[in-house]
PDB file of N, CA and C in Angstrom:
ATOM      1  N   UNK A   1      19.152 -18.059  19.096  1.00  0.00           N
ATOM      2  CA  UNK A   1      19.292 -16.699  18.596  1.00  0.00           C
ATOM      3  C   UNK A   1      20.310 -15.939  19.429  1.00  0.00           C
ATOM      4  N   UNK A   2      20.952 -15.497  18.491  1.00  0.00           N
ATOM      5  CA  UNK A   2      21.712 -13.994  19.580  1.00  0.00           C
ATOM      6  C   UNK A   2      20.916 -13.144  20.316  1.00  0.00           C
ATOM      7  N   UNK A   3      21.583 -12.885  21.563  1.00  0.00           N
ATOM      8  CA  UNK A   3      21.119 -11.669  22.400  1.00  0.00           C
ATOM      9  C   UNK A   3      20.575 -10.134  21.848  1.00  0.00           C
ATOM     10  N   UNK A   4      21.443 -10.084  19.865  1.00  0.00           N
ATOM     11  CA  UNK A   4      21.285  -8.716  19.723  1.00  0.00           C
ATOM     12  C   UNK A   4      19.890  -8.630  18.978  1.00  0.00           C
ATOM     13  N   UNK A   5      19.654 -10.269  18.563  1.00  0.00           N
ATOM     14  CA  UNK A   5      18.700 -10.359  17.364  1.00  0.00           C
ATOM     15  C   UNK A   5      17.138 -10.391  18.505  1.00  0.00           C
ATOM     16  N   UNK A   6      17.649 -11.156  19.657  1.00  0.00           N
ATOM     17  CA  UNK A   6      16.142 -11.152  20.751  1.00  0.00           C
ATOM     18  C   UNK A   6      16.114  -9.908  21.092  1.00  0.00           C
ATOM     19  N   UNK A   7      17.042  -9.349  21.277  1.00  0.00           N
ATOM     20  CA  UNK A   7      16.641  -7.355  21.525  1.00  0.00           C
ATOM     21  C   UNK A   7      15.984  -6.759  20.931  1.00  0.00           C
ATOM     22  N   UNK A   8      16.175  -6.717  19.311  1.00  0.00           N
ATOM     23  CA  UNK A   8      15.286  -6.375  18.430  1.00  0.00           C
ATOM     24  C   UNK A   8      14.243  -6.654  18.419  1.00  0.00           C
ATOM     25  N   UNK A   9      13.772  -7.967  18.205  1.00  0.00           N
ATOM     26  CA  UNK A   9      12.866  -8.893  17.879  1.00  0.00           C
ATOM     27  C   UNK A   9      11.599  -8.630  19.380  1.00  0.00           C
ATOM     28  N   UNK A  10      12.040  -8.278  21.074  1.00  0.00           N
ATOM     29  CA  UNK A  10      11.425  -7.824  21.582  1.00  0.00           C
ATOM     30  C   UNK A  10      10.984  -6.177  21.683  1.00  0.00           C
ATOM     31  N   UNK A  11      11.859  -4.982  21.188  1.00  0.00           N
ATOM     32  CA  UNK A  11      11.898  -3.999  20.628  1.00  0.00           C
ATOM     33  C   UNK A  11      10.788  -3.817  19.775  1.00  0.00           C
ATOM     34  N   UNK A  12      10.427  -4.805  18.954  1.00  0.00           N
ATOM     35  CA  UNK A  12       9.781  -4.406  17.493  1.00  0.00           C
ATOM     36  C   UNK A  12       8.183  -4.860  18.220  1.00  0.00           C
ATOM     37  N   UNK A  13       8.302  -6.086  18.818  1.00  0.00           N
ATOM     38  CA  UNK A  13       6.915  -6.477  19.704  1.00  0.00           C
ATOM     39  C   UNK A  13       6.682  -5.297  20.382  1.00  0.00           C
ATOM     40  N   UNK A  14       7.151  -4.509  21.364  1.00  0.00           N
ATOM     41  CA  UNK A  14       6.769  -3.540  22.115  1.00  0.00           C
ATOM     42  C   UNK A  14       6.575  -2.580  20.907  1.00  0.00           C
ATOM     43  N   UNK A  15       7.045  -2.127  19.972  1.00  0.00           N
ATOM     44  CA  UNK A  15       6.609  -0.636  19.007  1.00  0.00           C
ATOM     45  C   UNK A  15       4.979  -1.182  18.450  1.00  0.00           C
ATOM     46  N   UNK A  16       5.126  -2.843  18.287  1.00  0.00           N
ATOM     47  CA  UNK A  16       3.620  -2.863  17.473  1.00  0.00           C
ATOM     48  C   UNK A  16       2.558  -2.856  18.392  1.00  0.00           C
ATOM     49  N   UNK A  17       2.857  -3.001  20.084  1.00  0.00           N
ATOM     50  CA  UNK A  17       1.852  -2.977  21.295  1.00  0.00           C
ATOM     51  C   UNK A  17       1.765  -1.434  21.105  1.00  0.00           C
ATOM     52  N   UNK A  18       2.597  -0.490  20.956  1.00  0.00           N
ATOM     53  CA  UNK A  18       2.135   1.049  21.211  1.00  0.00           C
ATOM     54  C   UNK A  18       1.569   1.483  22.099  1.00  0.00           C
ATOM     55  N   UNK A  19       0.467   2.180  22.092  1.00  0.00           N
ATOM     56  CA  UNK A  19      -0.013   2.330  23.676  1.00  0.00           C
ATOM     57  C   UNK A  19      -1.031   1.905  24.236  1.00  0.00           C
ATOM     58  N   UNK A  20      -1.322   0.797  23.906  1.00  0.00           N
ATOM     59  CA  UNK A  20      -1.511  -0.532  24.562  1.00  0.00           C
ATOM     60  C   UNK A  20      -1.260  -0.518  25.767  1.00  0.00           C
ATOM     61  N   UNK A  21      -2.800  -0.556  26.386  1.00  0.00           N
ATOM     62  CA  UNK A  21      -2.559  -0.633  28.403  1.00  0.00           C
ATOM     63  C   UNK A  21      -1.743  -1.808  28.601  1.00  0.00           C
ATOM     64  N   UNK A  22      -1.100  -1.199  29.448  1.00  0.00           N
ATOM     65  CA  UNK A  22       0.296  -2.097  30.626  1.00  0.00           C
ATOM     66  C   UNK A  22       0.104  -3.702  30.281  1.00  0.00           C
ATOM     67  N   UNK A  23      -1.671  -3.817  30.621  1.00  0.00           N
ATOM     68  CA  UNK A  23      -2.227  -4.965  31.327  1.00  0.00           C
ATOM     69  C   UNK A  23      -1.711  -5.777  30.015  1.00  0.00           C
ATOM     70  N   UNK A  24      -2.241  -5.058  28.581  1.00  0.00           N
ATOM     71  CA  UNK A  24      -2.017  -6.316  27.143  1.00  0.00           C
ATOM     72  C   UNK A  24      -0.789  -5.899  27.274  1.00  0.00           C
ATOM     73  N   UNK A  25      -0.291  -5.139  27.414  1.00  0.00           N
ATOM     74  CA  UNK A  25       1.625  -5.742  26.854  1.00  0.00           C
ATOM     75  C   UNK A  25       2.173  -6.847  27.251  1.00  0.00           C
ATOM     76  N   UNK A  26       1.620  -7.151  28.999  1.00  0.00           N
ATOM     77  CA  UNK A  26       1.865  -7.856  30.115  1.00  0.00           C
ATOM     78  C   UNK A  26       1.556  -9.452  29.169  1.00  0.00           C
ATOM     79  N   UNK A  27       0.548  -9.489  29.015  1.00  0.00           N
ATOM     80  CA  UNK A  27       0.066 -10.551  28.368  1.00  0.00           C
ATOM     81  C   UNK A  27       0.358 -10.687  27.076  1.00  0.00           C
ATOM     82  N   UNK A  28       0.360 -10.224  26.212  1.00  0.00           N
ATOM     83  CA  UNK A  28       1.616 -10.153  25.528  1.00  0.00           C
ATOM     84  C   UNK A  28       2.883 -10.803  25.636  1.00  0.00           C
ATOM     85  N   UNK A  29       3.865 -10.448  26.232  1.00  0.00           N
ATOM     86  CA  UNK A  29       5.012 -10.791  27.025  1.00  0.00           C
ATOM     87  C   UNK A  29       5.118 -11.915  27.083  1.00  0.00           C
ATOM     88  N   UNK A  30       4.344 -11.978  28.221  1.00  0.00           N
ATOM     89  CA  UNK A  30       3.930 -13.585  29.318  1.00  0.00           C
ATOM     90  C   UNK A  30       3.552 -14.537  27.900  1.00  0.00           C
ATOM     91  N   UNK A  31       3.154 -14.459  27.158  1.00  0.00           N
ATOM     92  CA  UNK A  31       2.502 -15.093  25.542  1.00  0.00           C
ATOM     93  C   UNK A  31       3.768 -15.607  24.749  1.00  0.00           C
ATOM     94  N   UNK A  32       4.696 -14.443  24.521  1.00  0.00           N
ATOM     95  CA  UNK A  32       5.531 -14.430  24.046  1.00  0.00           C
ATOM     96  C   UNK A  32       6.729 -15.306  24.631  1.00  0.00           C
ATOM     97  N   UNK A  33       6.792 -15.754  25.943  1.00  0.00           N
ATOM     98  CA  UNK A  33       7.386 -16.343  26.639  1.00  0.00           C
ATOM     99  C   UNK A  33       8.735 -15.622  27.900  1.00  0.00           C
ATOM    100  N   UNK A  34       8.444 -14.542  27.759  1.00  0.00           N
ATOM    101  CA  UNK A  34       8.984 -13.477  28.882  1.00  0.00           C
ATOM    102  C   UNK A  34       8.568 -14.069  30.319  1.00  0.00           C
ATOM    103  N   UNK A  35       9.925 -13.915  31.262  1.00  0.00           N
ATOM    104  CA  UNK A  35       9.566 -13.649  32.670  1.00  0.00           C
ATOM    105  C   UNK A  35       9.458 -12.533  33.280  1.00  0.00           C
ATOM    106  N   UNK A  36       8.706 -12.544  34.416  1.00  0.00           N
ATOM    107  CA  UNK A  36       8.158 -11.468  34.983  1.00  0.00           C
ATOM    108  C   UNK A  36       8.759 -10.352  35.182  1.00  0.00           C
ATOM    109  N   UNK A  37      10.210 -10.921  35.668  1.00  0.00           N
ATOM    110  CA  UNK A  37      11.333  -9.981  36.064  1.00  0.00           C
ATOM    111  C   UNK A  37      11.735  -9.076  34.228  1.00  0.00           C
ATOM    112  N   UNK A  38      11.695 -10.018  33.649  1.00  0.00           N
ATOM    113  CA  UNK A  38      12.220  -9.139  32.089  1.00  0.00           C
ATOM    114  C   UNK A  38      11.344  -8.134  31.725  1.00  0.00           C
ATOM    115  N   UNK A  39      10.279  -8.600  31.876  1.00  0.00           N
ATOM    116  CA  UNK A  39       8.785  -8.086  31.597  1.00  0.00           C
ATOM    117  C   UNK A  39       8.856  -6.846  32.431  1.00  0.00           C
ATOM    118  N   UNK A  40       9.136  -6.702  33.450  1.00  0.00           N
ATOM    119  CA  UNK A  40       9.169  -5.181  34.290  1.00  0.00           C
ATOM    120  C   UNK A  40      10.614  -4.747  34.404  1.00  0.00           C
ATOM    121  N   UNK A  41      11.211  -5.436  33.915  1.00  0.00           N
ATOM    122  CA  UNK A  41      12.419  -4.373  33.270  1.00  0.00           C
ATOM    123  C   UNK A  41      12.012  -3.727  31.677  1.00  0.00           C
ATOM    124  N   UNK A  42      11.526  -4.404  31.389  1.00  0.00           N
ATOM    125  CA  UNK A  42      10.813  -3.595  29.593  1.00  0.00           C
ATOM    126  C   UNK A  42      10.294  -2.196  29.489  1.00  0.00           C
ATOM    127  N   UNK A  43       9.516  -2.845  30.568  1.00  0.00           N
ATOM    128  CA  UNK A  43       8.163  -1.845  30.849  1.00  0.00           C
ATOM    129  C   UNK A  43       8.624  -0.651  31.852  1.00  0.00           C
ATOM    130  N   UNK A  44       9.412  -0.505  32.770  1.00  0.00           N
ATOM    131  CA  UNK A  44      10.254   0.445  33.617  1.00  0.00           C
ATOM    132  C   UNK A  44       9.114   0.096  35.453  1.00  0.00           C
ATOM    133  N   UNK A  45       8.723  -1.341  35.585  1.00  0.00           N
ATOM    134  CA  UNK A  45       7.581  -1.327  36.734  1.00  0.00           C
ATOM    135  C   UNK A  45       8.603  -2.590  37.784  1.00  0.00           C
ATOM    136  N   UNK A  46       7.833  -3.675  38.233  1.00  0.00           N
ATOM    137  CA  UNK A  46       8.240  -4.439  39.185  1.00  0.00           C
ATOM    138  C   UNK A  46       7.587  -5.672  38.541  1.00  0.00           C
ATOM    139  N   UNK A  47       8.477  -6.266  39.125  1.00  0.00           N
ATOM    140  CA  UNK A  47       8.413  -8.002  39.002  1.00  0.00           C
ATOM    141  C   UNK A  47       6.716  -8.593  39.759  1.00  0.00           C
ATOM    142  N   UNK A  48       6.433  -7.698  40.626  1.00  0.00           N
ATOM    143  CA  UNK A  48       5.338  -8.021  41.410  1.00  0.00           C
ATOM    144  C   UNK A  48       4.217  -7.286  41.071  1.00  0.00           C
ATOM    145  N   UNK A  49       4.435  -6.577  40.092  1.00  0.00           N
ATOM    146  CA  UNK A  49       3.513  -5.305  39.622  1.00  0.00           C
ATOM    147  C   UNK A  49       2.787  -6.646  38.265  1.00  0.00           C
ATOM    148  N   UNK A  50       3.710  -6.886  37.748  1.00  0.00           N
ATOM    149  CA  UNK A  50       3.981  -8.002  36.513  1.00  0.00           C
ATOM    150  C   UNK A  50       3.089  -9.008  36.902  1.00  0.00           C
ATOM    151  N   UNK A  51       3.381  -9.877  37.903  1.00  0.00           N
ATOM    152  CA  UNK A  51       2.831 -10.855  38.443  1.00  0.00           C
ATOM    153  C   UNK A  51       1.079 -10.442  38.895  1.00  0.00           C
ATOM    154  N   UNK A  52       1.374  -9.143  39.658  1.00  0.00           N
ATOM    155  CA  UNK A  52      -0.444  -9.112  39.942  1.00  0.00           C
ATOM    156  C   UNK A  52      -1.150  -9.141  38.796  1.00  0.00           C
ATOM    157  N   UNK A  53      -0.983  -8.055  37.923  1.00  0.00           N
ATOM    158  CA  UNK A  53      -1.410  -8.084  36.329  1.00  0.00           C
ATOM    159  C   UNK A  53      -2.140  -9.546  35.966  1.00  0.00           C
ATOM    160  N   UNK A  54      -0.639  -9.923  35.313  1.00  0.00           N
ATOM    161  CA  UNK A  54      -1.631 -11.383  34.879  1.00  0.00           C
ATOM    162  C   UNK A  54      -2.370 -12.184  36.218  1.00  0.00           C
ATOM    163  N   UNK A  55      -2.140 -12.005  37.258  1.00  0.00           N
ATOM    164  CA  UNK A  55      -3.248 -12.852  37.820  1.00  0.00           C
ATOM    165  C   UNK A  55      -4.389 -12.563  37.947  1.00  0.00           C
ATOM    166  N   UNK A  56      -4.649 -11.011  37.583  1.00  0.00           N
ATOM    167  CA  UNK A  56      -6.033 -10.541  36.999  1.00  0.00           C
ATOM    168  C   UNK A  56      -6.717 -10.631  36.238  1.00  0.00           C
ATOM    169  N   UNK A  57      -5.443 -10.549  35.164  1.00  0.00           N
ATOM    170  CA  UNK A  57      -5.940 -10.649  33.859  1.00  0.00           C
ATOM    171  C   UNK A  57      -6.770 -12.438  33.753  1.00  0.00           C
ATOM    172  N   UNK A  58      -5.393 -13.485  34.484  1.00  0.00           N
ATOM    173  CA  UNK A  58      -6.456 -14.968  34.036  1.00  0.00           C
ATOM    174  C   UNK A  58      -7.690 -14.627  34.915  1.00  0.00           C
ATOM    175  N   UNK A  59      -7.817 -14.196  36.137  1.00  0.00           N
ATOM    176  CA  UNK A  59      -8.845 -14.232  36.918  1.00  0.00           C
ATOM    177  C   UNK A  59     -10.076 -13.683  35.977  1.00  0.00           C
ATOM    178  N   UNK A  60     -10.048 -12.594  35.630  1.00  0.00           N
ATOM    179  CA  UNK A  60     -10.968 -12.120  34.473  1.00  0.00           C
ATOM    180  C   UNK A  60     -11.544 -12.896  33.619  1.00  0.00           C
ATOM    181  N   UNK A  61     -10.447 -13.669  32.702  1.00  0.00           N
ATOM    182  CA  UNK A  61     -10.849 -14.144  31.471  1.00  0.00           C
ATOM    183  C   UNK A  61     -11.702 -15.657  32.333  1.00  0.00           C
ATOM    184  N   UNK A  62     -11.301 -16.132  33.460  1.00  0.00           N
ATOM    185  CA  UNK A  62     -12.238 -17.455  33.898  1.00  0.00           C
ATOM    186  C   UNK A  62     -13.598 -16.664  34.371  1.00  0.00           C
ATOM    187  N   UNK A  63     -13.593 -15.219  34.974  1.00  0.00           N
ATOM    188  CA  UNK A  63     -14.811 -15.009  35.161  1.00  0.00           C
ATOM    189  C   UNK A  63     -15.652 -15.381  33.912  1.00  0.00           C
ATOM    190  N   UNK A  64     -15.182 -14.525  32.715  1.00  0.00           N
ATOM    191  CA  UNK A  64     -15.906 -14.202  31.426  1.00  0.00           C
ATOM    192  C   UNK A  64     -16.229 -15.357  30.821  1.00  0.00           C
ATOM    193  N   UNK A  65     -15.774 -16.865  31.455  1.00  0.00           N
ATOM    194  CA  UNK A  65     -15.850 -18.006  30.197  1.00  0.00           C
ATOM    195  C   UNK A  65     -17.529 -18.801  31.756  1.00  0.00           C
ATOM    196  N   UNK A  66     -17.785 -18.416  32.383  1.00  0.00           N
ATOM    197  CA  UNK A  66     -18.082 -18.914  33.032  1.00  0.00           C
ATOM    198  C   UNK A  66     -19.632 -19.571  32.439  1.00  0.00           C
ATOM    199  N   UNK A  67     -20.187 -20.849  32.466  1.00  0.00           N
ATOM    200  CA  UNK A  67     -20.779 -21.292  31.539  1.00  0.00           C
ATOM    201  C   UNK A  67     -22.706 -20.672  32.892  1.00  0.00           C
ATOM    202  N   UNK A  68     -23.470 -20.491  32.124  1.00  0.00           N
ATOM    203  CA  UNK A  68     -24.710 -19.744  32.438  1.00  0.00           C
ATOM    204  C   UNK A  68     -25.090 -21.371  33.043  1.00  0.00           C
ATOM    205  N   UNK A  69     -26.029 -21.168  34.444  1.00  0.00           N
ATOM    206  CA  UNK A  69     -26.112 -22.208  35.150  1.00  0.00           C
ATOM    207  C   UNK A  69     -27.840 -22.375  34.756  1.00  0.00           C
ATOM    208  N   UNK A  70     -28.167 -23.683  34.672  1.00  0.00           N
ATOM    209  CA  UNK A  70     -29.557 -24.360  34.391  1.00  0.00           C
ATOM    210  C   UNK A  70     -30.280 -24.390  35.260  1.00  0.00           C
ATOM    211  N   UNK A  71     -31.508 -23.899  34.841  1.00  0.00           N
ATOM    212  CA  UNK A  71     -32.518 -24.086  36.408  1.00  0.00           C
ATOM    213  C   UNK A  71     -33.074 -25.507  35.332  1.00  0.00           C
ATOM    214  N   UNK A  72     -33.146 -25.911  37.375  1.00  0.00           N
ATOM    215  CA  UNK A  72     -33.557 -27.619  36.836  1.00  0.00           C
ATOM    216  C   UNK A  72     -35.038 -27.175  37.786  1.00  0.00           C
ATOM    217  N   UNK A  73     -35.775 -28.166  37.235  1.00  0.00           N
ATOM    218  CA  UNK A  73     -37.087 -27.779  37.796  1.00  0.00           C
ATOM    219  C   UNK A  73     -37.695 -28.721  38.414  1.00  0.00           C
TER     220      UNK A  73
END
């Protein structure tokens, strides 16, 4: 693809996130196949701002899948 058509095409992803906390755009992004550095140039933040994000965000989602432990008797 052209540079002008991925401009758009990330343009139009960010109008349908709207105001959508930081954290889902982030993931989003990162989904979409964005690096960190692009990703906080989008957004007007930091490359490291980017990076903590999703490592919260996976940290979260492994809390939430965490399977309920068996009492053995």
């Amino acid at each position: 693809m052209t540079d002008r058509v991925e401009k758009i095409l990330t343009m139009l992803l960010l109008e349908q996130l709207g105001t959508a906390p930081q954290s889902r755009k982030i993931e989003v992004l990162l989904r979409a196949g964005f690096k960190n550095a692009e990703i906080a140039t989008l957004l007007g933040t930091t490359a490291a701002v980017v990076a903590q994000t999703a490592y919260s965000s996976k940290k979260e989602k492994k809390k939430g899948k965490k399977k309920p432990r068996v009492k053995r008797s």
